[in-house]
C-alpha atoms as a PDB file:
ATOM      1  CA  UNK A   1       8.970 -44.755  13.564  1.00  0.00           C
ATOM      2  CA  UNK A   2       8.947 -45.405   9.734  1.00  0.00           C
ATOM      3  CA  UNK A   3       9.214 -42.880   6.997  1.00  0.00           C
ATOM      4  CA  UNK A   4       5.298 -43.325   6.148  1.00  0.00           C
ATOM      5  CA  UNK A   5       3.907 -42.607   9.696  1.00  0.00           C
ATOM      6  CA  UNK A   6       6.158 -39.688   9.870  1.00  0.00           C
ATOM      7  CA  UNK A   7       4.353 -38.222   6.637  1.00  0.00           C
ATOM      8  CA  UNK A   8       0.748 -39.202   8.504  1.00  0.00           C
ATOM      9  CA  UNK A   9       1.692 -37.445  11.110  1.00  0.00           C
ATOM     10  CA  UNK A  10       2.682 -34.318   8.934  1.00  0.00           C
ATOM     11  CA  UNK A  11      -0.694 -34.542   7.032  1.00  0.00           C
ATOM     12  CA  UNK A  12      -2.508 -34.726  10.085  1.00  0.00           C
ATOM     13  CA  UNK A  13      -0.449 -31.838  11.670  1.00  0.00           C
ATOM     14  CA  UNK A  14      -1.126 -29.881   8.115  1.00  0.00           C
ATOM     15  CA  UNK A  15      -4.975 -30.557   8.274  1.00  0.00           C
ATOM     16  CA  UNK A  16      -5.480 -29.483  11.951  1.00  0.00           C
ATOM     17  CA  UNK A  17      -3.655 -26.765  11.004  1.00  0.00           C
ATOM     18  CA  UNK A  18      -5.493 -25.611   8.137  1.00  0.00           C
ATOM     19  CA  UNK A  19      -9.215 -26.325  10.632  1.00  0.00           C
ATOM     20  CA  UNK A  20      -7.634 -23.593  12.753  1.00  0.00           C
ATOM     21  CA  UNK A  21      -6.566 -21.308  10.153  1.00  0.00           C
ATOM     22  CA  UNK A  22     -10.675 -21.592   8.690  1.00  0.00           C
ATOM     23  CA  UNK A  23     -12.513 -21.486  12.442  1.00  0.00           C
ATOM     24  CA  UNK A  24      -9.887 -18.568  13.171  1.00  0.00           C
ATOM     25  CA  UNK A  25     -10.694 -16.188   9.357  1.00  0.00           C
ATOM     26  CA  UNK A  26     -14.222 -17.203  10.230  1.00  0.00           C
ATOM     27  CA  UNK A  27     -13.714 -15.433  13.642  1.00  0.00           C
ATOM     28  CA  UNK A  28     -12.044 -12.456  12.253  1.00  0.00           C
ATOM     29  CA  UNK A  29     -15.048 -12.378   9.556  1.00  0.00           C
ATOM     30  CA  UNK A  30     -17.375 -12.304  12.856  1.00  0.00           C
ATOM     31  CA  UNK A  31     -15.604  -9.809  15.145  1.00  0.00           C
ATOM     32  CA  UNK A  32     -15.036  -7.704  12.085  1.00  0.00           C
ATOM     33  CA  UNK A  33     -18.725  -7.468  11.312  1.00  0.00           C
ATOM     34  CA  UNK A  34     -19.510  -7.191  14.891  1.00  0.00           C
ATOM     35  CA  UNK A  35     -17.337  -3.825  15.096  1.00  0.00           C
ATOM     36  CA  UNK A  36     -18.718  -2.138  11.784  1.00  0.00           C
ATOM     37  CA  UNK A  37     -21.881  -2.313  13.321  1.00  0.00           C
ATOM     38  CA  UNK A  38     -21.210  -0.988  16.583  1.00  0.00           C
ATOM     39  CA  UNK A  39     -19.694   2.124  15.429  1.00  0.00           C
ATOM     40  CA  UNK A  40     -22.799   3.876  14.317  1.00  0.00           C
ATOM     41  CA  UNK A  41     -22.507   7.726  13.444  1.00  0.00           C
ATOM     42  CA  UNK A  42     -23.415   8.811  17.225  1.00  0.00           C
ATOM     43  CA  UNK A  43     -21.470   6.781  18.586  1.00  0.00           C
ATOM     44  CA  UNK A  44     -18.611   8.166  16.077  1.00  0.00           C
ATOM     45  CA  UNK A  45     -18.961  11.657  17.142  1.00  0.00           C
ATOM     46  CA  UNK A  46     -19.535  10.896  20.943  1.00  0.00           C
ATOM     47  CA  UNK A  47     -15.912   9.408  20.750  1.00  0.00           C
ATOM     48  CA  UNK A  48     -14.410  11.656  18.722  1.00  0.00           C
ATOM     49  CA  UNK A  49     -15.942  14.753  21.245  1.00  0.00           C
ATOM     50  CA  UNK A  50     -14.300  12.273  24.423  1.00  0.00           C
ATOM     51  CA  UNK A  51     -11.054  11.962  22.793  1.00  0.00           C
ATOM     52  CA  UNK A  52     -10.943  15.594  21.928  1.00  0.00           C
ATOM     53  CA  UNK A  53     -11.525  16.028  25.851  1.00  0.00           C
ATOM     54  CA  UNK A  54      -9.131  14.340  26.740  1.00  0.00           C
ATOM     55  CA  UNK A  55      -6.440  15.852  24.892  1.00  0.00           C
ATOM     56  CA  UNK A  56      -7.681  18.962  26.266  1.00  0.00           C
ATOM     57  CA  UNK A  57      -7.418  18.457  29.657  1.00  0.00           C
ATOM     58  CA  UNK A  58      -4.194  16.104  29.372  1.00  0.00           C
ATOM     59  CA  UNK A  59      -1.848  19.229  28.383  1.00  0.00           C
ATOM     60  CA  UNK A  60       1.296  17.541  27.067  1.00  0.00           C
ATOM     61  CA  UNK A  61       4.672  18.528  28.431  1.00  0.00           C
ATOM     62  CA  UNK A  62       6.851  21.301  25.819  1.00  0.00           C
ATOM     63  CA  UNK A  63       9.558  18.438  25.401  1.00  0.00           C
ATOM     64  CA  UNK A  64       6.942  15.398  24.412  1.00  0.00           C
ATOM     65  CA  UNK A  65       5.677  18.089  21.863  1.00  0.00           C
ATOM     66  CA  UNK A  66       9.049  18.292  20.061  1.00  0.00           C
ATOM     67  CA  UNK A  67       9.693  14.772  20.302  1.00  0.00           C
ATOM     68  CA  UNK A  68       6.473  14.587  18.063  1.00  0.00           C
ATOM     69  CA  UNK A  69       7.184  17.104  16.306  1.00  0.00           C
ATOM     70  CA  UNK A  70      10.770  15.859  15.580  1.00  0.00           C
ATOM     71  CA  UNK A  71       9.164  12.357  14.876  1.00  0.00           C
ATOM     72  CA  UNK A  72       6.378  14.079  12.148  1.00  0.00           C
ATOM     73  CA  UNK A  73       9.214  16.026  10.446  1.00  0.00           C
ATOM     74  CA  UNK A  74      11.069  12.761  10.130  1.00  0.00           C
ATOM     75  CA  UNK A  75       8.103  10.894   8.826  1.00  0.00           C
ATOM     76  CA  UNK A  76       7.131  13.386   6.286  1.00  0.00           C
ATOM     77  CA  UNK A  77      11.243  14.093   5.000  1.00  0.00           C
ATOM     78  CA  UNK A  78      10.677   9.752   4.660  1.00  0.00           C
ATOM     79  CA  UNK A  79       7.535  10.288   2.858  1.00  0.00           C
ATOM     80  CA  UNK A  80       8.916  12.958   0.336  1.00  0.00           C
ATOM     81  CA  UNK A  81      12.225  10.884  -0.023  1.00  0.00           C
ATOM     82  CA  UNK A  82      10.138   7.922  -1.463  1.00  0.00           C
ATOM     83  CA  UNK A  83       7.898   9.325  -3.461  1.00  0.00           C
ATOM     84  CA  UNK A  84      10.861  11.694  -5.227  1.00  0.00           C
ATOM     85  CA  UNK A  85      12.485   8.153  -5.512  1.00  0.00           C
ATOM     86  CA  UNK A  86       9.352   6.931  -7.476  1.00  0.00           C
ATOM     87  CA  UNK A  87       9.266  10.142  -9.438  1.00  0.00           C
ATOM     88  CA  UNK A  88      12.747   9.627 -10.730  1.00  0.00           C
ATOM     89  CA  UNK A  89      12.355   5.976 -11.587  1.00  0.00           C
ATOM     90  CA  UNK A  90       9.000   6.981 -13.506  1.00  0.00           C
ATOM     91  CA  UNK A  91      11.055   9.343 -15.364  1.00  0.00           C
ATOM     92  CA  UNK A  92      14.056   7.493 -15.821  1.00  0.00           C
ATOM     93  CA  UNK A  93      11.425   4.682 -17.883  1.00  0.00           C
ATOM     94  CA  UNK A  94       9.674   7.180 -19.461  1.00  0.00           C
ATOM     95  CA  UNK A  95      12.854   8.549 -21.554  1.00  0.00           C
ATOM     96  CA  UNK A  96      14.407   4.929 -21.941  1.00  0.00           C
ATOM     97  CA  UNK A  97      11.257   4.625 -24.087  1.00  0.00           C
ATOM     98  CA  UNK A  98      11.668   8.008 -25.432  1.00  0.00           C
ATOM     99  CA  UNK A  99      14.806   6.707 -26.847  1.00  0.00           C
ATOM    100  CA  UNK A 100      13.447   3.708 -27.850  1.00  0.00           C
ATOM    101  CA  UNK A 101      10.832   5.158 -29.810  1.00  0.00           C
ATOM    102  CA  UNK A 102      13.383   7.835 -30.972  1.00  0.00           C
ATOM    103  CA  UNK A 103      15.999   5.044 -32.632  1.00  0.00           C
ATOM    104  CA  UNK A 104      12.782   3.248 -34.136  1.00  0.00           C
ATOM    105  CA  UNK A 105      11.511   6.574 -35.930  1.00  0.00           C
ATOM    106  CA  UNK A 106      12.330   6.911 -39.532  1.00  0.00           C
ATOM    107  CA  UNK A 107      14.480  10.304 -39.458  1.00  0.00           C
ATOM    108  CA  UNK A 108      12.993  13.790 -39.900  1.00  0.00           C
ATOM    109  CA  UNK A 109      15.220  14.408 -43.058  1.00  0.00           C
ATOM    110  CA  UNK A 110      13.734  11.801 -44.912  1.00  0.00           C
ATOM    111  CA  UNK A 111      11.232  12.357 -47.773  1.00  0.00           C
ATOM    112  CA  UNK A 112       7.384  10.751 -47.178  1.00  0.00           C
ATOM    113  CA  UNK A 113       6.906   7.914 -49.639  1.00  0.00           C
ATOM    114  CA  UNK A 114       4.626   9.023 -52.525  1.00  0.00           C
ATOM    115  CA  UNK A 115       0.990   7.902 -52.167  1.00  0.00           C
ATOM    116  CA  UNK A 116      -1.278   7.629 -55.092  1.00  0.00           C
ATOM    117  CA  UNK A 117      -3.092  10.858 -54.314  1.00  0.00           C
ATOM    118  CA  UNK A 118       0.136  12.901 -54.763  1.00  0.00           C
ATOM    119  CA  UNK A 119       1.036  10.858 -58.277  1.00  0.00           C
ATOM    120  CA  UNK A 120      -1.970  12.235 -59.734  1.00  0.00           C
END
């Protein structure tokens, strides 16, 4: 096969592809609609009082319980551990400007040049 029919084929490949990709977002668009406007407020609440049942009468075993509660711990220590991280970073910028802003300043010491309104 030459070098030219190999790129056809690639194109062709590429703009089947790209069909699939648009019939498959316009799908998503669908099915997406579709479930907004099943879950009307009723229904909401008639699943949320069914799940709620169900976790009632399922009673969860004492060692599943820690597990989860082992696993939430974990997740929040995560959670605190990167937002401390963004904290820090914050204020490690904020006084690298501080300093910035600090070496650009004239110094404290130094006398204001006269204005007009003081020569008079």
């Amino acid at each position: 096969m030459r070098f030219e029919q190999l790129i056809a084929k690639v194109q062709q490949a590429e703009r089947a592809l790209e069909a699939q990709q648009r019939c498959a977002a316009a799908d998503w668009r669908q099915l997406r609609g579709a479930w907004r406007t099943l879950w009307t407020p009723w229904r909401i609440v008639l699943a949320g009082f069914a799940a709620g049942f169900v976790a009632g009468r399922r009673r969860p075993s004492p060692a599943a319980m820690d597990g989860l509660m082992r696993l939430l711990t974990t997740l929040a220590g995560l959670f605190a551990g990167t937002q401390a991280r963004a904290a820090a970073a914050e204020a490690e910028q904020a006084a690298q400007h501080a300093e910035t802003a600090a070496a650009h300043a004239p110094p404290a010491d130094t006398p204001a040049p006269a204005t007009e309104s003081t020569q008079a």
